[in-house]
Every structure is written in structure tokens, then in C-alpha cells.
N, C-alpha and C. Protein backbone atom coordinates (compact mmCIF):
# COMPACT_ATOMS: atom_id res chain seq x y z
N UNK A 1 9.67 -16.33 6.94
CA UNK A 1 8.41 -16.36 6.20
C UNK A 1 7.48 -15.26 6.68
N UNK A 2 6.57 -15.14 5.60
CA UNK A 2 6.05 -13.69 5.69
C UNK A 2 4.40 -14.60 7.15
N UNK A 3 4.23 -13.39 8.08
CA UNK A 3 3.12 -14.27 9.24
C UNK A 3 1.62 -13.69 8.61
N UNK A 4 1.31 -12.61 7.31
CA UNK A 4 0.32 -12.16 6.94
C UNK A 4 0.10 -12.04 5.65
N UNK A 5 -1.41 -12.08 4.87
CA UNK A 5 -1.48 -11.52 4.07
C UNK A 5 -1.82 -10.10 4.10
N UNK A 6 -0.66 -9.64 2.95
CA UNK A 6 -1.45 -7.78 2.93
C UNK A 6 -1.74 -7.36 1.62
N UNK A 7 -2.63 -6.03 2.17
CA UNK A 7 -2.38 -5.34 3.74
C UNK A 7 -3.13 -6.15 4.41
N UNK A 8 -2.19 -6.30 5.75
CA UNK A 8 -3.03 -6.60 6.86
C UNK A 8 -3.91 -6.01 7.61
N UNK A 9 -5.22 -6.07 7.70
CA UNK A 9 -6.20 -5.31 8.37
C UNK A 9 -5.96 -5.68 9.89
N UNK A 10 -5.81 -5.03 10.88
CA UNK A 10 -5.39 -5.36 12.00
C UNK A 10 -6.71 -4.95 13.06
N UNK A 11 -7.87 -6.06 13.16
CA UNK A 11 -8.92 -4.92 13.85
C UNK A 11 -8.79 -4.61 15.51
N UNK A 12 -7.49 -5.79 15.93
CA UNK A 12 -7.53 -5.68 17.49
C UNK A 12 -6.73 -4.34 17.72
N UNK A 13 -5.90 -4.00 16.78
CA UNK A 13 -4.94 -2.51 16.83
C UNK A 13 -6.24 -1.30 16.06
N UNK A 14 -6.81 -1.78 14.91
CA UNK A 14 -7.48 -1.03 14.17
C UNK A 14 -6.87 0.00 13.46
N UNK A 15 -5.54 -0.50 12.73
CA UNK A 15 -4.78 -0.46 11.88
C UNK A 15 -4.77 -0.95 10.54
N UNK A 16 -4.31 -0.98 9.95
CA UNK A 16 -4.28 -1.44 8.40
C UNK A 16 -2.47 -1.44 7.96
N UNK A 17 -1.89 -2.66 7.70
CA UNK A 17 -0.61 -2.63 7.66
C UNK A 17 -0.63 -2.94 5.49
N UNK A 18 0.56 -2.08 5.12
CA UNK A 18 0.89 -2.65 4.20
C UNK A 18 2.63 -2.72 3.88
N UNK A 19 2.81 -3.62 2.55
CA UNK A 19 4.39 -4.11 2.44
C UNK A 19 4.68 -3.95 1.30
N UNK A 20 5.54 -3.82 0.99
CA UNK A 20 6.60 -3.91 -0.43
C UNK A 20 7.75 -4.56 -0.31
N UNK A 21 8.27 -4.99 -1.09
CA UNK A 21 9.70 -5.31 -1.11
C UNK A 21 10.39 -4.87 -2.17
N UNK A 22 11.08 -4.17 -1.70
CA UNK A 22 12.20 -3.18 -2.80
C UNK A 22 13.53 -2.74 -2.52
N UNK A 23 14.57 -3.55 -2.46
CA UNK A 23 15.85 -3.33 -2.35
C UNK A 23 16.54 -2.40 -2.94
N UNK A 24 16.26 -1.10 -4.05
CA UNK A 24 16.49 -0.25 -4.48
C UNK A 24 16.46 0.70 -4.08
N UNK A 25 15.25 0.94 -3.77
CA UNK A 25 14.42 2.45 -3.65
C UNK A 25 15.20 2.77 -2.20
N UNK A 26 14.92 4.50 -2.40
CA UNK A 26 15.50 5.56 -1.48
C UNK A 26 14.12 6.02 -0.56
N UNK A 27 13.09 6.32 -1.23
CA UNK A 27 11.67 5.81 -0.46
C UNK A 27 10.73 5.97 -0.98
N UNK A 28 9.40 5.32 -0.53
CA UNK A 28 8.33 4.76 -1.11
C UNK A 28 7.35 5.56 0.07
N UNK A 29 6.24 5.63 -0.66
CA UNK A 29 5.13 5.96 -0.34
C UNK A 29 3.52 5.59 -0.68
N UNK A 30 2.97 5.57 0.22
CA UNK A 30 1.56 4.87 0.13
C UNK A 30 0.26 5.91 -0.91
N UNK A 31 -0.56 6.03 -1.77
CA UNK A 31 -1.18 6.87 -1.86
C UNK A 31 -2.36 6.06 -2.43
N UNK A 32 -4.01 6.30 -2.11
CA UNK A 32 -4.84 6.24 -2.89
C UNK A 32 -6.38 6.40 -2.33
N UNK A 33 -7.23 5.93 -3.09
CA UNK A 33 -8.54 6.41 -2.92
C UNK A 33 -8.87 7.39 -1.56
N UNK A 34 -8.54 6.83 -0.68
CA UNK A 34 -8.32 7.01 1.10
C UNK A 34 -7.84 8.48 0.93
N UNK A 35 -6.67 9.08 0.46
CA UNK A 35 -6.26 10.05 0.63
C UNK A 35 -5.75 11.18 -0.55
N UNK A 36 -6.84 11.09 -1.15
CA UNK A 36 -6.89 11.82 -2.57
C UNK A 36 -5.93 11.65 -3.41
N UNK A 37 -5.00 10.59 -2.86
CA UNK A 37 -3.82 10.01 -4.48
C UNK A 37 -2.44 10.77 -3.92
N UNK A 38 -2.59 11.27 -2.70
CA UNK A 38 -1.59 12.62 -2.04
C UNK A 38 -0.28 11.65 -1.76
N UNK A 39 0.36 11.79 -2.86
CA UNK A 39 1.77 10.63 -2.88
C UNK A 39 2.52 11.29 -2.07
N UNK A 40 2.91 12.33 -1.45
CA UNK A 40 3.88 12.20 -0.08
C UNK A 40 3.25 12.29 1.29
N UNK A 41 2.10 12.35 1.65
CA UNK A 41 1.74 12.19 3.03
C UNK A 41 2.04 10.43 3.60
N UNK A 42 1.97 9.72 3.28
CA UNK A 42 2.26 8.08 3.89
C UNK A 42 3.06 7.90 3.34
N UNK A 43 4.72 8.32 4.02
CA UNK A 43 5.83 7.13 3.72
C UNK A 43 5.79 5.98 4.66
N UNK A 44 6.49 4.99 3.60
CA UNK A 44 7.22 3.78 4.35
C UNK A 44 8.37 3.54 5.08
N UNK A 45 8.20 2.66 6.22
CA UNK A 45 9.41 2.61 6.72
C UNK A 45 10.20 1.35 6.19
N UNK A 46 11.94 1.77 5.96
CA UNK A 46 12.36 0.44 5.23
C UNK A 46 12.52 -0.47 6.59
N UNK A 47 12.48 -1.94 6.06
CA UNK A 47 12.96 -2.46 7.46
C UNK A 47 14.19 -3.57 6.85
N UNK A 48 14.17 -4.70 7.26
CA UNK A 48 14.98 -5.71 6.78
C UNK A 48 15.07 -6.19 5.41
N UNK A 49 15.95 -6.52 5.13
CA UNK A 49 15.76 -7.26 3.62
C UNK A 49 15.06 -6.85 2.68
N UNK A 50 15.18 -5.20 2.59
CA UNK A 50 14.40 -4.58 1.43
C UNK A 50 12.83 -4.52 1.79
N UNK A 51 12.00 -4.46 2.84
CA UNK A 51 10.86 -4.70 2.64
C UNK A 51 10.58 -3.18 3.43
N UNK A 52 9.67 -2.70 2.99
CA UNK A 52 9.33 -1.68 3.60
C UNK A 52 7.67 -1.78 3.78
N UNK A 53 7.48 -0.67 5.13
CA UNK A 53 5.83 -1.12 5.77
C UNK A 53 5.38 0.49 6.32
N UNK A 54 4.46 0.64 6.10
CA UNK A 54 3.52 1.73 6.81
C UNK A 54 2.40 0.72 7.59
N UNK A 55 1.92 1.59 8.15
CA UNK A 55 0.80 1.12 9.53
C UNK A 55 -0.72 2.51 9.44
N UNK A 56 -1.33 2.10 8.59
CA UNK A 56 -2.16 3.46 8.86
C UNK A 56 -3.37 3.64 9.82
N UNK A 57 -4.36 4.29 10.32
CA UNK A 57 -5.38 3.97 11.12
C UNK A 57 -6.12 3.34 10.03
N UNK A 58 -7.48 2.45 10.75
CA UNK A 58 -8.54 1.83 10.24
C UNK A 58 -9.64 2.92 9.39
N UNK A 59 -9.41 2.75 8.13
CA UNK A 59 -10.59 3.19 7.17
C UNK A 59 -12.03 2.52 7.51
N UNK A 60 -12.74 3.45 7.23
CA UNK A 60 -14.41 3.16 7.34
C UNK A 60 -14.44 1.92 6.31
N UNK A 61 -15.66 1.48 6.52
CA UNK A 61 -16.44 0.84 5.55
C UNK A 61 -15.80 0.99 4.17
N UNK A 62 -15.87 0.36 3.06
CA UNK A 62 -15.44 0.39 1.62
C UNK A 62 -14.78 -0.15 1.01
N UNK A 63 -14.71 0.38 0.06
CA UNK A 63 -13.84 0.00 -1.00
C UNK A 63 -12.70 0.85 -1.81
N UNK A 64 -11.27 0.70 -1.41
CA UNK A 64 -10.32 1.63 -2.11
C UNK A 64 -9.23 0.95 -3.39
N UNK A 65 -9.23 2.02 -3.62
CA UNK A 65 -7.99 1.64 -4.49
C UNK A 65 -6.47 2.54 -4.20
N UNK A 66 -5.49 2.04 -4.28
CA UNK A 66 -4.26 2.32 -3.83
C UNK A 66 -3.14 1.79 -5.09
N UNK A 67 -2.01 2.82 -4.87
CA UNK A 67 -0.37 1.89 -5.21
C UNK A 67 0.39 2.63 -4.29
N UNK A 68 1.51 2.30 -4.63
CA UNK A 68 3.20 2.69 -3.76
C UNK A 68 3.66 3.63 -4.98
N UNK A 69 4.07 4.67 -4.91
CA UNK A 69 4.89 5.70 -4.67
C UNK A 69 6.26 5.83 -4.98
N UNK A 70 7.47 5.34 -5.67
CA UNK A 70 8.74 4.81 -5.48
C UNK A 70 9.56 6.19 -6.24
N UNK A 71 10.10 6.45 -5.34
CA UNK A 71 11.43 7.53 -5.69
C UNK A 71 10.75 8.48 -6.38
N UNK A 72 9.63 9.33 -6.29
CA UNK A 72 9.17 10.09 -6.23
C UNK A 72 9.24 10.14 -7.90
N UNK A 73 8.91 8.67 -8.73
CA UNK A 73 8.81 8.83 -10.42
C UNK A 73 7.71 7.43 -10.42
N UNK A 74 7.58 6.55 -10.51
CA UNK A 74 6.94 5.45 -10.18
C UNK A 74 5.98 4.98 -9.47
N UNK A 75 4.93 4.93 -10.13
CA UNK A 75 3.95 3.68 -9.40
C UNK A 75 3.89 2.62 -9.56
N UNK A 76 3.77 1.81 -8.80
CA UNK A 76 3.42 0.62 -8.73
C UNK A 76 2.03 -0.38 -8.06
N UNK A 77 1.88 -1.18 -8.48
CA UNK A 77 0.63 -1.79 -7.41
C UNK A 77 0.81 -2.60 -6.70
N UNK A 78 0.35 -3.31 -5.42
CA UNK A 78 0.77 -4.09 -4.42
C UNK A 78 0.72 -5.59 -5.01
N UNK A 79 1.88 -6.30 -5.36
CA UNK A 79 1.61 -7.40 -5.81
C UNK A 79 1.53 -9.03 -5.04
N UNK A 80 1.66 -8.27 -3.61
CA UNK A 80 0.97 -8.80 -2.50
C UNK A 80 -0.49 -8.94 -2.28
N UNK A 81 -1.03 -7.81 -3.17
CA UNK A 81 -2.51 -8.21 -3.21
C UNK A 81 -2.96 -8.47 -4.35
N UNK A 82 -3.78 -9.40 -4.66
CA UNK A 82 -4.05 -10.38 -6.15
C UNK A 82 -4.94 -9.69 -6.64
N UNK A 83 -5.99 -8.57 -5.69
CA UNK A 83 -7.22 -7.77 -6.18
C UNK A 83 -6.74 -6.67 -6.48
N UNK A 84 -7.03 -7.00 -7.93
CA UNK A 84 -7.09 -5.16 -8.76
C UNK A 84 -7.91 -5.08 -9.33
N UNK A 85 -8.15 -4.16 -10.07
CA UNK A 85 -8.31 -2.84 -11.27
C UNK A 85 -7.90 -2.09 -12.06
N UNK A 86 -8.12 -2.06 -13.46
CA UNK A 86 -7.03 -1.26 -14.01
C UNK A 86 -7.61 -0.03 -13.76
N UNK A 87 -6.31 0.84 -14.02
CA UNK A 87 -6.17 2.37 -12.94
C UNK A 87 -7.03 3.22 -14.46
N UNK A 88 -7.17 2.78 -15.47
CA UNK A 88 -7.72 3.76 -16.40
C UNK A 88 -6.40 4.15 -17.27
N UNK A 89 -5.33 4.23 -16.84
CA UNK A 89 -4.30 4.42 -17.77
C UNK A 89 -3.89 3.37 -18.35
N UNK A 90 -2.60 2.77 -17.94
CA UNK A 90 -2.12 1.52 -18.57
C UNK A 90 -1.23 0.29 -17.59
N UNK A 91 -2.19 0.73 -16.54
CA UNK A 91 -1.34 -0.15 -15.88
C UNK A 91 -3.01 -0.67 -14.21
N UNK A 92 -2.44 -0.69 -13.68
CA UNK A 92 -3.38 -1.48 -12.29
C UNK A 92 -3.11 -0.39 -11.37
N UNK A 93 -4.49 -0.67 -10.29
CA UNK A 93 -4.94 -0.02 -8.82
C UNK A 93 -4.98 -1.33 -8.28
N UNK A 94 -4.03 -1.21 -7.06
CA UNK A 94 -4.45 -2.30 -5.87
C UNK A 94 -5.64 -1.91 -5.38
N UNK A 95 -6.89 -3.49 -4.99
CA UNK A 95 -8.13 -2.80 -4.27
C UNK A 95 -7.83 -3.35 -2.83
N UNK A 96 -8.49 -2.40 -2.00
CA UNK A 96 -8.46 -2.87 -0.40
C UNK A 96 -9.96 -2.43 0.13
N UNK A 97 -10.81 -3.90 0.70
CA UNK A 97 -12.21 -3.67 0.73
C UNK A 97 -11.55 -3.88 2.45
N UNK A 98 -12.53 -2.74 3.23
CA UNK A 98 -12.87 -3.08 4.48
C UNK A 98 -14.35 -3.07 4.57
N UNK A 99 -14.60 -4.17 5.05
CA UNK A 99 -16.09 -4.73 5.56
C UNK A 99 -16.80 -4.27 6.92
């Protein structure tokens, strides 16, 4: 069983963890508000059972929006996190508020 909801904001590391699960993909990547949408700087690492995770440092204050990255054709949004937005096209932005 999964021990978090994500992303996990981690403030004793002061990290920010996020997850996917995707038994397909060759690799995935993190991109959004945080880092100008720059879909190959944050890959994921795969780990067990299809799930793959990045660990990034702690963002300031705010409010972002993000998706995953998949095989360098695909976005997707974190459906680990229930808070969105639609992205303006036709589909959703995962939001991630740090307080």
C-alpha cells in the first residue's frame, strides 16, 4: 500500500516527491509551472511495479501547475492528485499549492 499522498511535500527533507504508475513507458518526465513546462530537465526514476518517482527540492510559496511527460509524445496529469485545472487546451493541469 501506497504510505503517502502525492506529491508528497516532504518539509523534514524539504523535498517534494511525486508518482505515476505506468507499466509501459520507456520514460517519463516531470514538467510545469516551476520550470517553464521544460519537459526533459526532471526525469523519473522507474522503480517497482511500474511506478515511477522524482524527488525535487522544495518550491517557494505558491501555487503550480504541472503534468508527466511520457515517451517524449504525451501528457498526462497526476491522477494521484484530485486538484486540477483545465490546461486551456483540452485536457487538465495537476495543481500543487505549497503554503
Amino acid at each position: 500500500m501506497k504510505s503517502h499522498q502525492y506529491p508528497y511535500i516532504n518539509k523534514r527533507k524539504k523535498t517534494i516527491c511525486f508518482c505515476i504508475h505506468n507499466s509501459c513507458a520507456d520514460h517519463i518526465t516531470l514538467a510545469g509551472s516551476f520550470n517553464h513546462w521544460a519537459h526533459d530537465e526532471l526525469p523519473l526514476k522507474p522503480g517497482k511495479d511500474g511506478v515511477w518517482l522524482i524527488e525535487i527540492p522544495m518550491l517557494p510559496q505558491g501555487r503550480y501547475h504541472y503534468k508527466f511527460f511520457i515517451d517524449d509524445r504525451m501528457w498526462t496529469e497526476d491522477i494521484e492528485n484530485q486538484l486540477r485545472e483545465p490546461d486551456g487546451v483540452a485536457g487538465w493541469n495537476s495543481v500543487l499549492t505549497i503554503n
